[in-house]
N, C-alpha and C. Protein backbone atom coordinates (compact mmCIF):
# COMPACT_ATOMS: atom_id res chain seq x y z
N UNK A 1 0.84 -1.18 0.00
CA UNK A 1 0.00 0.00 0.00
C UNK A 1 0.88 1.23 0.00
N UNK A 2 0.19 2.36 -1.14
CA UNK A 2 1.65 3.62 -1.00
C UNK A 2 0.54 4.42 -0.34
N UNK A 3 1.42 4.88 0.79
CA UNK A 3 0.25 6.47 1.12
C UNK A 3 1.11 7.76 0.57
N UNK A 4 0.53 8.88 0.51
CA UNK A 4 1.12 10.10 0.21
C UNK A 4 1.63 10.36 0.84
N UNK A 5 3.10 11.28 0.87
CA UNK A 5 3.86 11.93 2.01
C UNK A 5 2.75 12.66 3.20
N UNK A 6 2.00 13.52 3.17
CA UNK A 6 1.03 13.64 4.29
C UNK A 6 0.87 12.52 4.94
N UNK A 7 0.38 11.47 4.34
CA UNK A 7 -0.14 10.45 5.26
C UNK A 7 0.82 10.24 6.07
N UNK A 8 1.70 9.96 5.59
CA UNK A 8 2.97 8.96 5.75
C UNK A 8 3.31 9.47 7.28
N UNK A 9 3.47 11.19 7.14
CA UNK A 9 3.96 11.62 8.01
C UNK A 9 2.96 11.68 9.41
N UNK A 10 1.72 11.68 9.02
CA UNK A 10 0.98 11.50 10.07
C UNK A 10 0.95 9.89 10.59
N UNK A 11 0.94 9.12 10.33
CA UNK A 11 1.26 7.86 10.36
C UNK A 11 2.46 7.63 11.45
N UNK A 12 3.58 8.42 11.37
CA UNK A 12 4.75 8.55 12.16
C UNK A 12 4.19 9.22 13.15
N UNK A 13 3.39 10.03 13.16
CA UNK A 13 3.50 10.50 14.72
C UNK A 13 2.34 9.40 15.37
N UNK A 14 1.78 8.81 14.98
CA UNK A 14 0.91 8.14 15.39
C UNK A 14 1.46 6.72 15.96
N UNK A 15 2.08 6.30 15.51
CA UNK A 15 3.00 5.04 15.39
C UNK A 15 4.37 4.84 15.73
N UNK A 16 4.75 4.32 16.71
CA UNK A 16 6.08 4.50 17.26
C UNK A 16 7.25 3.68 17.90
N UNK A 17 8.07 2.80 17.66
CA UNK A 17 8.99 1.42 17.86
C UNK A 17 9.94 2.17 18.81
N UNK A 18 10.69 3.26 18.47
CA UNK A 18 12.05 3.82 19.15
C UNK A 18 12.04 5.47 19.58
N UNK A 19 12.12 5.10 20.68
CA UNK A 19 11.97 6.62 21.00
C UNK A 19 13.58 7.54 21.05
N UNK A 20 13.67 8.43 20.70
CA UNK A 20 14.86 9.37 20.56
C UNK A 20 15.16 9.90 21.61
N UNK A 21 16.56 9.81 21.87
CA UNK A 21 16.86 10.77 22.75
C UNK A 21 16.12 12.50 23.27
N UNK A 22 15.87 13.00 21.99
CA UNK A 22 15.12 14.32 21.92
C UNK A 22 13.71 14.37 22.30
N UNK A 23 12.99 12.83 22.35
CA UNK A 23 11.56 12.45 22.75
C UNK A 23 10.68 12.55 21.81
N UNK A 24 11.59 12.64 20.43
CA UNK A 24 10.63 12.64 19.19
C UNK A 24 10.82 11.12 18.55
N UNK A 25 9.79 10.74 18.53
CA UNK A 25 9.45 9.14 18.48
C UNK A 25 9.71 9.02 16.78
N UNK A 26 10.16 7.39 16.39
CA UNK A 26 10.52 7.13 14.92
C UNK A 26 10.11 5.93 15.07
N UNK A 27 8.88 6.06 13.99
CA UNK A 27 8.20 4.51 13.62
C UNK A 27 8.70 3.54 13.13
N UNK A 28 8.64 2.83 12.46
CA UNK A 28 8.88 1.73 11.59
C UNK A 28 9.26 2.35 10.46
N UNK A 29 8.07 3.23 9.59
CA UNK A 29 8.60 3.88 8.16
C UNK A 29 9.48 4.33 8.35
N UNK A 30 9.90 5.41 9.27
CA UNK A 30 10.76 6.05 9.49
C UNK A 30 12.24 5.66 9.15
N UNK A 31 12.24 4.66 10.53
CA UNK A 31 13.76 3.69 10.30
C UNK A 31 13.99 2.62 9.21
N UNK A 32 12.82 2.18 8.39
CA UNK A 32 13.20 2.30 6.89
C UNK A 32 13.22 2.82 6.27
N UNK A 33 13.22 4.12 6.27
CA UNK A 33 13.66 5.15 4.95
C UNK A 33 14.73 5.43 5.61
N UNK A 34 15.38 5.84 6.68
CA UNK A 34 16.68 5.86 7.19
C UNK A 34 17.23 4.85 6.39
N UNK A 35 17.57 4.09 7.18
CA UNK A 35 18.33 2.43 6.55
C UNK A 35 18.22 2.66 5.56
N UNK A 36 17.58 3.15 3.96
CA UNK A 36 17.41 2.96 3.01
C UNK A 36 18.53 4.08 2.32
N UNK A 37 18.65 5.09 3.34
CA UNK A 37 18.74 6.50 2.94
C UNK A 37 20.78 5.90 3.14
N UNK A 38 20.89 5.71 4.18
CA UNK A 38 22.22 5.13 4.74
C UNK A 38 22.45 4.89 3.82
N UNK A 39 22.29 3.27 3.12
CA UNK A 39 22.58 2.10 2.13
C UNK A 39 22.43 3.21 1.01
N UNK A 40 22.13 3.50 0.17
CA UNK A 40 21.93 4.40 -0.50
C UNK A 40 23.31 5.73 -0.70
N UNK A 41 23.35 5.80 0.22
CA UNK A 41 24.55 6.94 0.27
C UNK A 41 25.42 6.19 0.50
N UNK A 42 25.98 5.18 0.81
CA UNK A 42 27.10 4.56 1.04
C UNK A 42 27.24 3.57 0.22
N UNK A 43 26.50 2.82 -0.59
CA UNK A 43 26.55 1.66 -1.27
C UNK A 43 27.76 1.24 -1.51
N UNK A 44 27.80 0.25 -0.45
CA UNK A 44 28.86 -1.33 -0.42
C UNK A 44 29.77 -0.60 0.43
N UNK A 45 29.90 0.49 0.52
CA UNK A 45 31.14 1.30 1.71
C UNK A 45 31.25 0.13 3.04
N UNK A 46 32.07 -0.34 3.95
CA UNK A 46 32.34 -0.37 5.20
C UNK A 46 31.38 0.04 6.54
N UNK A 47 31.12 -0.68 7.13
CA UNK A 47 30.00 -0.74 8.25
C UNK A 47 30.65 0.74 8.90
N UNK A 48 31.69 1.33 9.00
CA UNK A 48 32.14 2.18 9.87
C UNK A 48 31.71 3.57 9.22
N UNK A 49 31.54 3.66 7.46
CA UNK A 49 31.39 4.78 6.25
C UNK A 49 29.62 5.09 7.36
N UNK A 50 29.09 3.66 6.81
CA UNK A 50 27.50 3.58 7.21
C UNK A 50 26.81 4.36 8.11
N UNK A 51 27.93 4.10 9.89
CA UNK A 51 27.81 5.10 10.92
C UNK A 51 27.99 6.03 10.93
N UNK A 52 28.94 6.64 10.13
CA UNK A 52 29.16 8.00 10.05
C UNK A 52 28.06 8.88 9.05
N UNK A 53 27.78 8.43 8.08
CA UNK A 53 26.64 8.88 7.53
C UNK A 53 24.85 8.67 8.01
N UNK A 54 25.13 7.55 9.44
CA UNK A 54 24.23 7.96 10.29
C UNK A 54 24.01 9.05 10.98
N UNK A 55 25.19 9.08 11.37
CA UNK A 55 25.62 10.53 12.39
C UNK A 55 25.19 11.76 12.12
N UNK A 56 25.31 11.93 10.53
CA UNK A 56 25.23 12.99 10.02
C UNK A 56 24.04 12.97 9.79
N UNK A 57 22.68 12.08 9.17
CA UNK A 57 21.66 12.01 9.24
C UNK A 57 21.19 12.64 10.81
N UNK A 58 21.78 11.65 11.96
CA UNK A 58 21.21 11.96 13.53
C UNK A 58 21.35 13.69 13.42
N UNK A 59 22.28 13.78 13.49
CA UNK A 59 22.60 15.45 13.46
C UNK A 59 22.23 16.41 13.25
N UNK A 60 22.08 16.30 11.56
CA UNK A 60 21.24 16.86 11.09
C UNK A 60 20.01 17.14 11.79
N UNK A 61 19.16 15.72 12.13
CA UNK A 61 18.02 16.04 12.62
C UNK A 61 17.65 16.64 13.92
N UNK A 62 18.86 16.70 14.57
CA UNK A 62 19.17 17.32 16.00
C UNK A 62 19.00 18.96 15.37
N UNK A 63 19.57 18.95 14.95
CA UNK A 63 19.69 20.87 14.23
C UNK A 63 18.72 21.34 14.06
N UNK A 64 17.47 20.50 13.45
CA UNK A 64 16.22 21.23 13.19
C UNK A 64 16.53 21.68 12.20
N UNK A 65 16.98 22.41 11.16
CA UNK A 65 17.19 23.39 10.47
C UNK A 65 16.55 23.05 9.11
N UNK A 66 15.94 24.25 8.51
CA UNK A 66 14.82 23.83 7.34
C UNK A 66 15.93 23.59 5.65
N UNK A 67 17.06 24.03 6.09
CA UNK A 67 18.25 23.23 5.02
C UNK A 67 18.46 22.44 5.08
N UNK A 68 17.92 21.48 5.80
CA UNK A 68 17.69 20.10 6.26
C UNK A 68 17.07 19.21 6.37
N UNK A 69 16.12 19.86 6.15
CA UNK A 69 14.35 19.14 6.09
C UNK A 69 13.67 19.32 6.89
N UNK A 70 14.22 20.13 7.85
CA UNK A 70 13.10 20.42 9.25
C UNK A 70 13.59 19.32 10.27
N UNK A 71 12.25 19.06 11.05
CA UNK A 71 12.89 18.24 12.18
C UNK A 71 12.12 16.81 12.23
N UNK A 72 11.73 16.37 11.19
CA UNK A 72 11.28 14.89 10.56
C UNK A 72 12.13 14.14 10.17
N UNK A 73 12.69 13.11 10.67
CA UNK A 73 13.47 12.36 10.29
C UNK A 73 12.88 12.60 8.82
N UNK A 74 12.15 11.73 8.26
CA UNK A 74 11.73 11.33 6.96
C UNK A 74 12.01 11.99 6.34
N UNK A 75 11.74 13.55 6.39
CA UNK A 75 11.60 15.03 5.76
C UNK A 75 13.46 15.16 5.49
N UNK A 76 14.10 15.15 6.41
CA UNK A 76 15.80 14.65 6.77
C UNK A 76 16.82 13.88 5.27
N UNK A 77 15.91 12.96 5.79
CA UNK A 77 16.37 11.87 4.89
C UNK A 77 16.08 12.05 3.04
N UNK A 78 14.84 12.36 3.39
CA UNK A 78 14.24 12.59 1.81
C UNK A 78 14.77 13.63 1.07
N UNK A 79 14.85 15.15 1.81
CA UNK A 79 15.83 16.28 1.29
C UNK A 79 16.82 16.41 0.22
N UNK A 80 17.32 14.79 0.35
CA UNK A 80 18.44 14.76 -0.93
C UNK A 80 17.57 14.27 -1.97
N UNK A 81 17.20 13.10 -1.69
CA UNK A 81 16.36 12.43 -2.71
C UNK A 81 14.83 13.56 -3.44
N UNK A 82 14.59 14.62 -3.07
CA UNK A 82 14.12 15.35 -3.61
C UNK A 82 12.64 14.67 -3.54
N UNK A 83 12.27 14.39 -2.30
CA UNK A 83 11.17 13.89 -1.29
C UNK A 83 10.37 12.47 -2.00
N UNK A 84 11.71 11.42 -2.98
CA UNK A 84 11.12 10.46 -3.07
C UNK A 84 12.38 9.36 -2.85
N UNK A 85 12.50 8.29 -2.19
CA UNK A 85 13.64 7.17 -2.44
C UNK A 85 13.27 6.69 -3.80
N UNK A 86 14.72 6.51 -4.38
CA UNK A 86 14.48 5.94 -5.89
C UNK A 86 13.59 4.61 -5.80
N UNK A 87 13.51 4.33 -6.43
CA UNK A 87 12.03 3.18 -6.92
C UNK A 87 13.26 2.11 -6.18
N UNK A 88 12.49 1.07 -5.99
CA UNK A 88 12.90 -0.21 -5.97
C UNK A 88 14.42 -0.34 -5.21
N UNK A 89 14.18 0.16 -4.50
CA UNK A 89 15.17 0.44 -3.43
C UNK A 89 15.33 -0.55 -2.12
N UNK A 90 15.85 -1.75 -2.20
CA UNK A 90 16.05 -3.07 -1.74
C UNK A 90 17.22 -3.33 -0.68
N UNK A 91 17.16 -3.29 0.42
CA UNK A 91 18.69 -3.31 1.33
C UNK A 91 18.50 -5.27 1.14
N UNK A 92 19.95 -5.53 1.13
CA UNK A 92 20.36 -6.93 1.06
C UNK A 92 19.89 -7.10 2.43
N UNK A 93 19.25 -8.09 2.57
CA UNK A 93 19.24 -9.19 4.01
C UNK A 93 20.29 -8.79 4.95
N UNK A 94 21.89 -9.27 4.62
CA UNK A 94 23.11 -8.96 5.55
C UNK A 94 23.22 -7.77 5.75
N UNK A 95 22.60 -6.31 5.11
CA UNK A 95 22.89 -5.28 5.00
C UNK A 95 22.04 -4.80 6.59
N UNK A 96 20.60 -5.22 6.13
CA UNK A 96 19.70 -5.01 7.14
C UNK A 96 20.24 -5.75 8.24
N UNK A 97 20.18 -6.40 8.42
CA UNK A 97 20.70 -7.60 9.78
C UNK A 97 21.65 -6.34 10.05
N UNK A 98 22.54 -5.97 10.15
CA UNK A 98 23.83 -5.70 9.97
C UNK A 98 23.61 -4.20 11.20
N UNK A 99 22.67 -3.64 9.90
CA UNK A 99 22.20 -1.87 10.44
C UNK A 99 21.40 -2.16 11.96
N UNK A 100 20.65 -3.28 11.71
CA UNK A 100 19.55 -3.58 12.94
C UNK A 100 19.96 -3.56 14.24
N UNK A 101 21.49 -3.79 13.79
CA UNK A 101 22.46 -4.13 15.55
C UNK A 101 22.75 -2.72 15.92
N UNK A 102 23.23 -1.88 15.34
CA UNK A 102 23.81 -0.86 15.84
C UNK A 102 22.58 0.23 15.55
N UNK A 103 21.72 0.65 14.27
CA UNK A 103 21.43 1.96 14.03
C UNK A 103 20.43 2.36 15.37
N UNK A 104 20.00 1.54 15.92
CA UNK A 104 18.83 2.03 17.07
C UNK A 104 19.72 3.04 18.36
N UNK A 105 20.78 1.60 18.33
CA UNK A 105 21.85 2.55 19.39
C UNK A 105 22.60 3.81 19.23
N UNK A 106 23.13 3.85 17.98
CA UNK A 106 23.42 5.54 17.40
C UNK A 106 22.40 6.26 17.53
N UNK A 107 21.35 5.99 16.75
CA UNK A 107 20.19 6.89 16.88
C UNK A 107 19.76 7.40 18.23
N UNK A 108 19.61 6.60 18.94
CA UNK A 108 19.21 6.85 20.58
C UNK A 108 20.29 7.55 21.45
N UNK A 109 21.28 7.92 21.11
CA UNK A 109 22.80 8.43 21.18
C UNK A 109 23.70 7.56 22.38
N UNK A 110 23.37 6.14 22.06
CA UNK A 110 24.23 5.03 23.31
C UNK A 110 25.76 4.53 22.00
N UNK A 111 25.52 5.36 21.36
CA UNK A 111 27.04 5.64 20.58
C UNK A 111 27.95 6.97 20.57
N UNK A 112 29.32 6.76 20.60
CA UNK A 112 29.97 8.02 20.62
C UNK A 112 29.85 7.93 18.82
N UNK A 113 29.76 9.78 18.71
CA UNK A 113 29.64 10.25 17.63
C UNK A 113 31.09 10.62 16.84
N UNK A 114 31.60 9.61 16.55
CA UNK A 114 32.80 9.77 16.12
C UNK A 114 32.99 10.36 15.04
N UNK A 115 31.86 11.38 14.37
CA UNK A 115 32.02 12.44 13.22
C UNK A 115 32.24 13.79 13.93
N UNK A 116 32.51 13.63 15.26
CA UNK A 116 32.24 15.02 16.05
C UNK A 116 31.51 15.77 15.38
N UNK A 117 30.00 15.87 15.55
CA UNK A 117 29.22 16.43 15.12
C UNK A 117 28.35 17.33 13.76
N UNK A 118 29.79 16.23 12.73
CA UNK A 118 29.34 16.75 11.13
C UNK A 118 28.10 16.51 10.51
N UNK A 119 27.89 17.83 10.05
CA UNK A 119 26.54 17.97 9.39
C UNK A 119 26.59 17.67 7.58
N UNK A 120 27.67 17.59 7.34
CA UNK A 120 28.04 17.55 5.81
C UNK A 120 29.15 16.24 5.51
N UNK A 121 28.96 15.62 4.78
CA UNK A 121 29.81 15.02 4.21
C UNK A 121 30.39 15.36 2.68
N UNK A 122 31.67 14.81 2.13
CA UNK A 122 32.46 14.83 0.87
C UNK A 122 32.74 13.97 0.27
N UNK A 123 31.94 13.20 -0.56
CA UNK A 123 32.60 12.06 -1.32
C UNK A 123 34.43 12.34 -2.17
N UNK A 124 35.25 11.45 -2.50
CA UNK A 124 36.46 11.85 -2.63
C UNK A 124 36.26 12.12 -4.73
N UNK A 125 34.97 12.30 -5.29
CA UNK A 125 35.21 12.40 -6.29
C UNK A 125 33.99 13.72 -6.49
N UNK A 126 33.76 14.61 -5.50
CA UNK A 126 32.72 15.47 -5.53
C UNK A 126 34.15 16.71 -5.94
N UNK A 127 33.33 17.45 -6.72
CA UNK A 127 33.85 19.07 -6.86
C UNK A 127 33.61 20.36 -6.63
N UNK A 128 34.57 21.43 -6.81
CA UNK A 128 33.86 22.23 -5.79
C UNK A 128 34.03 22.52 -4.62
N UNK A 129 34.00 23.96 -4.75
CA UNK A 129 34.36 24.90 -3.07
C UNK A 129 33.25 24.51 -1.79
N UNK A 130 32.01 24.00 -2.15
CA UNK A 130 30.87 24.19 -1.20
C UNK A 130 31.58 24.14 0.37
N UNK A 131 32.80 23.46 0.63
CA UNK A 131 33.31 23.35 2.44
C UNK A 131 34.02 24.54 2.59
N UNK A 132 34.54 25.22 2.02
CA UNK A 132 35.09 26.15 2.28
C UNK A 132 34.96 27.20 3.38
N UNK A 133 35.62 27.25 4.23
CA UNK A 133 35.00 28.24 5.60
C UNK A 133 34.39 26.97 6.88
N UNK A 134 34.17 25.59 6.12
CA UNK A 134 33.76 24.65 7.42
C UNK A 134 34.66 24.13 7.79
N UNK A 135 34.25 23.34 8.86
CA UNK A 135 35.81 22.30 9.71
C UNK A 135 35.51 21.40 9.48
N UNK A 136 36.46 21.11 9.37
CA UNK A 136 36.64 19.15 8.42
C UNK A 136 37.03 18.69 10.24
N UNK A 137 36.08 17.64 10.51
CA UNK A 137 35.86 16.76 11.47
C UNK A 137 36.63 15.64 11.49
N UNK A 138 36.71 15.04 10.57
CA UNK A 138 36.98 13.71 10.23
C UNK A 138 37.24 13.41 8.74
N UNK A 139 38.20 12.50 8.70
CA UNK A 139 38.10 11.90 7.48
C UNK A 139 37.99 10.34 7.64
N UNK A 140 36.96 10.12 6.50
CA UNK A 140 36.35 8.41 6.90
C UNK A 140 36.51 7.34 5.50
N UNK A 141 37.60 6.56 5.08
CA UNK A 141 38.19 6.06 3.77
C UNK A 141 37.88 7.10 2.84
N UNK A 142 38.44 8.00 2.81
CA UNK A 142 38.74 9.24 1.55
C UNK A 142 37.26 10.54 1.79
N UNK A 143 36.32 9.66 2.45
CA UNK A 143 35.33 10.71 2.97
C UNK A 143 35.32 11.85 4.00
N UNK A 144 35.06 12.68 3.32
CA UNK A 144 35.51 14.03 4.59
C UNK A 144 34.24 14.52 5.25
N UNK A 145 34.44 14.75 6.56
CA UNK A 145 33.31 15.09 7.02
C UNK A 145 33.58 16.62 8.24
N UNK A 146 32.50 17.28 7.93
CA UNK A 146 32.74 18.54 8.47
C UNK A 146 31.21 19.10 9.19
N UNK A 147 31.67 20.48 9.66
CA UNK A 147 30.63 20.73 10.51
C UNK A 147 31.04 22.70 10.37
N UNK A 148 29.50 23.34 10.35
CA UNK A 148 29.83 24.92 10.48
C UNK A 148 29.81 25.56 11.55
């Protein structure tokens, strides 16, 4: 069944598996469009790439900020994808298993944030000034990660 983004989002506040540190609750949809959003930005990267581009997801959504999507996870996540996950968007079995162990515990913040608090990431084949003036946090296998 597809509902419309409205629904969807009302659906999330209604419905709720994990509660956040911040006390803003994340359903089921939720933490699969996360997971989806992760896998997606990292494809085949290292379980360690994965967390860190959690982080930055968590973060983000800590910020609130409407360059960001506001303060909806979903809204968060979707921002890049231009408020749809590409079609047919499938995490492998081991992938999921994998995220299931740790993403609840990052999310809930019973992980240290070892991006010190980057809101941006750099793939090593992106171009372009856009960091310029930010602090590079971390670097994670050729990925740079920063914060303003």
């Amino acid at each position: 069944m597809h509902f419309p983004l409205p629904c969807l989002l009302l659906l999330c506040l209604c419905y709720s598996a994990v509660e956040c540190k911040s006390k803003r609750m994340v359903d089921m949809s939720d933490n699969e469009i996360l997971r989806k959003t992760i896998f997606l930005w990292t494809a085949g990267q290292k379980s360690t790439v994965e967390k860190a581009i959690a982080f930055v997801l968590r973060n983000r959504f800590k910020a609130n900020r409407e360059e960001f999507g506001g303060k909806n996870v979903v809204d968060v996540c979707l921002q890049y994808w231009e408020n749809a996950l590409p079609e047919h968007t499938e995490l492998p079995e081991h992938v999921e298993m994998e995220m299931n162990k740790w993403l609840p515990r990052l999310w809930n913040g019973r992980m240290h944030d070892f991006t010190k608090g980057a809101l941006y990431f750099k793939f090593p084949d992106e171009s372009g000034d856009w960091t310029d003036g930010m602090e590079k946090t971390v670097e994670i296998n050729k990925i740079e990660f920063f914060k303003d």
